[in-house]
N, C-alpha and C. Protein backbone atom coordinates (compact mmCIF):
# COMPACT_ATOMS: atom_id res chain seq x y z
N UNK A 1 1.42 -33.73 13.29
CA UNK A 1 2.68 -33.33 12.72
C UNK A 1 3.79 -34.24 13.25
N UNK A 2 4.58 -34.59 12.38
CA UNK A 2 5.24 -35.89 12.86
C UNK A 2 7.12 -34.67 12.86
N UNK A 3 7.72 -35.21 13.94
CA UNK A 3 8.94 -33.99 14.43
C UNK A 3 10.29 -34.97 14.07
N UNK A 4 11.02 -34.59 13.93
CA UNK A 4 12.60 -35.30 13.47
C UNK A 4 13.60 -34.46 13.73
N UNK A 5 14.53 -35.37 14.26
CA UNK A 5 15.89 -34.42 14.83
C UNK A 5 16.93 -35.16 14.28
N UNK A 6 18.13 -33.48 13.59
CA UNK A 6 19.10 -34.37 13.57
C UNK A 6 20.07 -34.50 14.49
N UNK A 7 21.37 -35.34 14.28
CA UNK A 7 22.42 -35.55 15.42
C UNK A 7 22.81 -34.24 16.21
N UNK A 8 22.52 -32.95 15.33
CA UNK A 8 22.93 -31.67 16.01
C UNK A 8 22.46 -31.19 16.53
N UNK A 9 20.96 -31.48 16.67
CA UNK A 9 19.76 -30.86 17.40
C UNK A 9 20.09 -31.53 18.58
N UNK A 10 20.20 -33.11 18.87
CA UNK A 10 20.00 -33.98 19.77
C UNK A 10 21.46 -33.66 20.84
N UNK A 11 22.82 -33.43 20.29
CA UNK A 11 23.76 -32.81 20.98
C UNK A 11 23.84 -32.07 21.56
N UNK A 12 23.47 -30.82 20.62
CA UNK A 12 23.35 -29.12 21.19
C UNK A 12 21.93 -29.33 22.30
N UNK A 13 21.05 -30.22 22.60
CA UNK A 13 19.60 -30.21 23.36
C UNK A 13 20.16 -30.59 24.61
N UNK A 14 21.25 -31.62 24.63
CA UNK A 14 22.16 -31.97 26.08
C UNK A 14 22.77 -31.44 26.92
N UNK A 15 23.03 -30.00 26.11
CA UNK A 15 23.60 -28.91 26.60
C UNK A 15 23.19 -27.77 27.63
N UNK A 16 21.81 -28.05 27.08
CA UNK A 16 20.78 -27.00 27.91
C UNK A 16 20.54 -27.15 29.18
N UNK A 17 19.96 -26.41 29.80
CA UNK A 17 19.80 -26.39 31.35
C UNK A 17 18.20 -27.16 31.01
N UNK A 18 18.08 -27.17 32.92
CA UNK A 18 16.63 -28.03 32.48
C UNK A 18 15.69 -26.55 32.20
N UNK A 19 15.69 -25.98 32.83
CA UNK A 19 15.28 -24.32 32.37
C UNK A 19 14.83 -24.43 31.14
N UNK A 20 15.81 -24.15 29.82
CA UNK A 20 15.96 -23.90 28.98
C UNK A 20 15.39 -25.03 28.41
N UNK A 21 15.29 -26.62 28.49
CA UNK A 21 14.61 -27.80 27.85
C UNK A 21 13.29 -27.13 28.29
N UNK A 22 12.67 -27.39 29.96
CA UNK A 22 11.21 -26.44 29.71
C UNK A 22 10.69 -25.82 28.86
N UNK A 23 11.67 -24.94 28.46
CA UNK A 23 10.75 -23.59 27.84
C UNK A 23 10.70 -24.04 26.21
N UNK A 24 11.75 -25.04 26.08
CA UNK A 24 11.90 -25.41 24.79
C UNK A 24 10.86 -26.23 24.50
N UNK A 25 10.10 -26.86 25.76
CA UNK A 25 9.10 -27.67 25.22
C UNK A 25 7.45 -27.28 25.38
N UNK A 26 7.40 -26.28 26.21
CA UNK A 26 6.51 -25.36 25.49
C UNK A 26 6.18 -24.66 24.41
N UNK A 27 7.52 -24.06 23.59
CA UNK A 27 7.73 -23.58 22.62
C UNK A 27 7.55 -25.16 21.46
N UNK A 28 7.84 -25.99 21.88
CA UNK A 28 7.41 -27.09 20.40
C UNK A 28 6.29 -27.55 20.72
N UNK A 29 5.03 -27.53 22.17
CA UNK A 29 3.99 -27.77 21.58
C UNK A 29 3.39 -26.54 21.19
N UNK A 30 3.61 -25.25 20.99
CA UNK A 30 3.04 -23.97 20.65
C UNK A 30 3.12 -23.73 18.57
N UNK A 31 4.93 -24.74 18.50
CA UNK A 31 4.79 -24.64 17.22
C UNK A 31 4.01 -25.75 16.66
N UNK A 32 4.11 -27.15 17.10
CA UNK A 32 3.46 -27.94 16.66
C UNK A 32 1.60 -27.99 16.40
N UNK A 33 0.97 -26.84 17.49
CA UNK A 33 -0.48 -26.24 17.51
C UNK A 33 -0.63 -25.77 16.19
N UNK A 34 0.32 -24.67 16.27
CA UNK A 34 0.16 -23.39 15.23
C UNK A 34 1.45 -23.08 14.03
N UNK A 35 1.29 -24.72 12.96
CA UNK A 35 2.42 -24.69 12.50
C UNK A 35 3.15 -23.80 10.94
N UNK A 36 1.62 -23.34 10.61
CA UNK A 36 1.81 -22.55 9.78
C UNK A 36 1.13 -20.91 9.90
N UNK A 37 1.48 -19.58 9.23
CA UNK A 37 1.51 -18.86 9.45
C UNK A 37 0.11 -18.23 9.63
N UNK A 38 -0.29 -17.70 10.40
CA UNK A 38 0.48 -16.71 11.23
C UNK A 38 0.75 -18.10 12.66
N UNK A 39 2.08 -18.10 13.07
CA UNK A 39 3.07 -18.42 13.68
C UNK A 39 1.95 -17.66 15.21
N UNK A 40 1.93 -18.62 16.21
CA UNK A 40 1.54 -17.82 17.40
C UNK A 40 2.96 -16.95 17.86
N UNK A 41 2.27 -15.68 18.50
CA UNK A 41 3.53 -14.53 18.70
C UNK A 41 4.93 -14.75 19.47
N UNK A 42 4.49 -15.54 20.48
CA UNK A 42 5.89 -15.72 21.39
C UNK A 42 6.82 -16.39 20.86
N UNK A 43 6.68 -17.22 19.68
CA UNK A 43 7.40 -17.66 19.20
C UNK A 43 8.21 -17.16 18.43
N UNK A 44 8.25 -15.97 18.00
CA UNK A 44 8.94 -15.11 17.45
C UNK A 44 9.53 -15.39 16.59
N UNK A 45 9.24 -16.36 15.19
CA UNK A 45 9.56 -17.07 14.39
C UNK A 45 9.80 -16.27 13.22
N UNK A 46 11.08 -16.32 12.56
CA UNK A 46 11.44 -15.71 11.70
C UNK A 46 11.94 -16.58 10.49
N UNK A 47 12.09 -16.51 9.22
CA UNK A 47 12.85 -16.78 8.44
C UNK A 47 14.67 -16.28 8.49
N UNK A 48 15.39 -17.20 8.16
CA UNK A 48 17.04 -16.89 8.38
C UNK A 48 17.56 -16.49 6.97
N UNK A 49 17.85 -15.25 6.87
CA UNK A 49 17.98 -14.69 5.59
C UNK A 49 19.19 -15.51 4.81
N UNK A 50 19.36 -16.03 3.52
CA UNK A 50 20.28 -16.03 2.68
C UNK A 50 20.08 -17.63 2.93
N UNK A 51 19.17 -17.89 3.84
CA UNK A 51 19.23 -19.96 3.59
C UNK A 51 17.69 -20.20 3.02
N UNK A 52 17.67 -20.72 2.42
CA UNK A 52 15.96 -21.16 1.83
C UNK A 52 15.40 -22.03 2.60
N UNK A 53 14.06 -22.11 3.23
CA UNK A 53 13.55 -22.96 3.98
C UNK A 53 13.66 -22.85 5.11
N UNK A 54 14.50 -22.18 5.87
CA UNK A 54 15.33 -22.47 7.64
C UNK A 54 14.82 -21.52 8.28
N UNK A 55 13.73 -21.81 8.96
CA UNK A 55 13.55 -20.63 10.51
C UNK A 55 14.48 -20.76 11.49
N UNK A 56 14.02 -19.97 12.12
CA UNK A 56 14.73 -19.47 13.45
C UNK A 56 13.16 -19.03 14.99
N UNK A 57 13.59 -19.98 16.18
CA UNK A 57 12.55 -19.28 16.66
C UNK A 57 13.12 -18.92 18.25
N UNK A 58 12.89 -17.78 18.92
CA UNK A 58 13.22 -17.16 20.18
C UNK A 58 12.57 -18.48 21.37
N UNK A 59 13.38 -19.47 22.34
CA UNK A 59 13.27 -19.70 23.11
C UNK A 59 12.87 -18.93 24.50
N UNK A 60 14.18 -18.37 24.87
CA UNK A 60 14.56 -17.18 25.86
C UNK A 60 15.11 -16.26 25.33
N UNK A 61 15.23 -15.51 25.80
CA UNK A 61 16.31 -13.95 25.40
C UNK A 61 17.87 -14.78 24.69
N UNK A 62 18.52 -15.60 25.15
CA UNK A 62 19.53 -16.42 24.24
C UNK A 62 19.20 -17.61 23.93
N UNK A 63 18.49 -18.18 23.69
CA UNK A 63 18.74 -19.52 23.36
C UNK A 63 17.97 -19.44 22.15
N UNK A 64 17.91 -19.97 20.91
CA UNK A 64 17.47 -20.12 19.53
C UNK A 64 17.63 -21.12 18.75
N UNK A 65 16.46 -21.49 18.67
CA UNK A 65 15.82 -23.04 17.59
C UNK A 65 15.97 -22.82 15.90
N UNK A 66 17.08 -23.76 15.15
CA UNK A 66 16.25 -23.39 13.72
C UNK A 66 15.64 -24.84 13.37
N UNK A 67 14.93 -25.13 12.34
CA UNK A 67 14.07 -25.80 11.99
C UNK A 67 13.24 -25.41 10.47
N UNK A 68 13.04 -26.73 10.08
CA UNK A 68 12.71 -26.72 8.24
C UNK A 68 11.31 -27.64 8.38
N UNK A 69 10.33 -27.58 7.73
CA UNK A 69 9.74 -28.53 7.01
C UNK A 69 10.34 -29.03 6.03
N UNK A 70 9.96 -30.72 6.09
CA UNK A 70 10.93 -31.49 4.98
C UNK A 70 9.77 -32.16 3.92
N UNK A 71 8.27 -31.56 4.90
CA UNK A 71 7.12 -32.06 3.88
C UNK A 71 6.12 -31.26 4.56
N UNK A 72 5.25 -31.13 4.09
CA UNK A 72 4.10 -30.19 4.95
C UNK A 72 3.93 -30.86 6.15
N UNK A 73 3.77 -31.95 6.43
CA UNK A 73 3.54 -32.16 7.81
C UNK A 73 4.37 -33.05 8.96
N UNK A 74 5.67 -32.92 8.09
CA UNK A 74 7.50 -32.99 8.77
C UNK A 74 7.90 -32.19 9.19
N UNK A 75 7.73 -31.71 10.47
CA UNK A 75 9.25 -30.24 10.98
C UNK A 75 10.54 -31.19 11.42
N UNK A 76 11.88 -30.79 11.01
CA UNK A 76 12.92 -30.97 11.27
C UNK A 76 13.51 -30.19 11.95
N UNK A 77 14.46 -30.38 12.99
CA UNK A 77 14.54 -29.30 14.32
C UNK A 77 16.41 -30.07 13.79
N UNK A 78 16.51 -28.45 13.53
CA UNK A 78 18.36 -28.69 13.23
C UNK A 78 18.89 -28.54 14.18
N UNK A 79 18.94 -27.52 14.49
CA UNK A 79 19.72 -27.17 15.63
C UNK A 79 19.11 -26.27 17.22
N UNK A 80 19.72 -25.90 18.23
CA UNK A 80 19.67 -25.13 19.24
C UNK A 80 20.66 -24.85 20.08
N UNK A 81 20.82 -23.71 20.71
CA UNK A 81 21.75 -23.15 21.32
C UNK A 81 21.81 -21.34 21.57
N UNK A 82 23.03 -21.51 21.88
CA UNK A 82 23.11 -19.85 22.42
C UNK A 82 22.88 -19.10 20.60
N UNK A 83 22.31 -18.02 20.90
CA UNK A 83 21.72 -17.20 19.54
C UNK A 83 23.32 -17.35 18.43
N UNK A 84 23.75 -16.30 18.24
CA UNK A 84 25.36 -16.33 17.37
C UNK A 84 25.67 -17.86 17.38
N UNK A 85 25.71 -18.49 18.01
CA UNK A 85 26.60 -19.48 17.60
C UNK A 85 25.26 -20.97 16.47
N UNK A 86 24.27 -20.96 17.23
CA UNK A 86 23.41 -21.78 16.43
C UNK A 86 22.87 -20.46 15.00
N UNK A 87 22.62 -19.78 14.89
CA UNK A 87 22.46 -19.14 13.84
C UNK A 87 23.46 -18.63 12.63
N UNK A 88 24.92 -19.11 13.72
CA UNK A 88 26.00 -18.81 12.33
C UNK A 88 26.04 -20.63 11.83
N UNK A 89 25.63 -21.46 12.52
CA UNK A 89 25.19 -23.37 11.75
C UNK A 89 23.81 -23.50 11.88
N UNK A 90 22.96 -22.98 10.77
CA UNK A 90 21.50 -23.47 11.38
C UNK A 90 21.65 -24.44 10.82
């Protein structure tokens, strides 16, 4: 699976603690394993209602990934950050 980021992913990722990069990169080889559904559980991967295409997946208790396939075997990683604020710009 080939991964792509845009400028907002790569900004908002600078932001993070190293904590939070960790866990973030467990969580992308967990999605990159298991990239279509059923979704392994911890990932807690949801669809983001009212946008077509755009998940959302639980890092930590705040921090939240969204992300699109742009082809079956393209994930695009939009954004990350604290929950409310990356989910009101996925």
């Amino acid at each position: 699976m080939e991964i792509r980021i845009t400028n907002r992913f790569k900004r908002s990722f600078k932001a993070l603690s190293v904590e939070e990069r960790k866990a973030f990169k467990k969580h992308i080889e967990l999605l990159v394993k298991y990239p279509n559904p059923p979704f392994y559980p911890s990932l807690r991967i949801k669809k983001i209602r009212g946008i077509s295409g755009i998940f959302e997946c639980s890092i930590n208790k705040e921090i939240r990934m969204t992300w699109q396939y742009i082809q079956s075997d393209v994930l695009l990683l939009r954004n990350i950050g604290k929950h409310d604020r990356t989910l009101s710009n996925p």
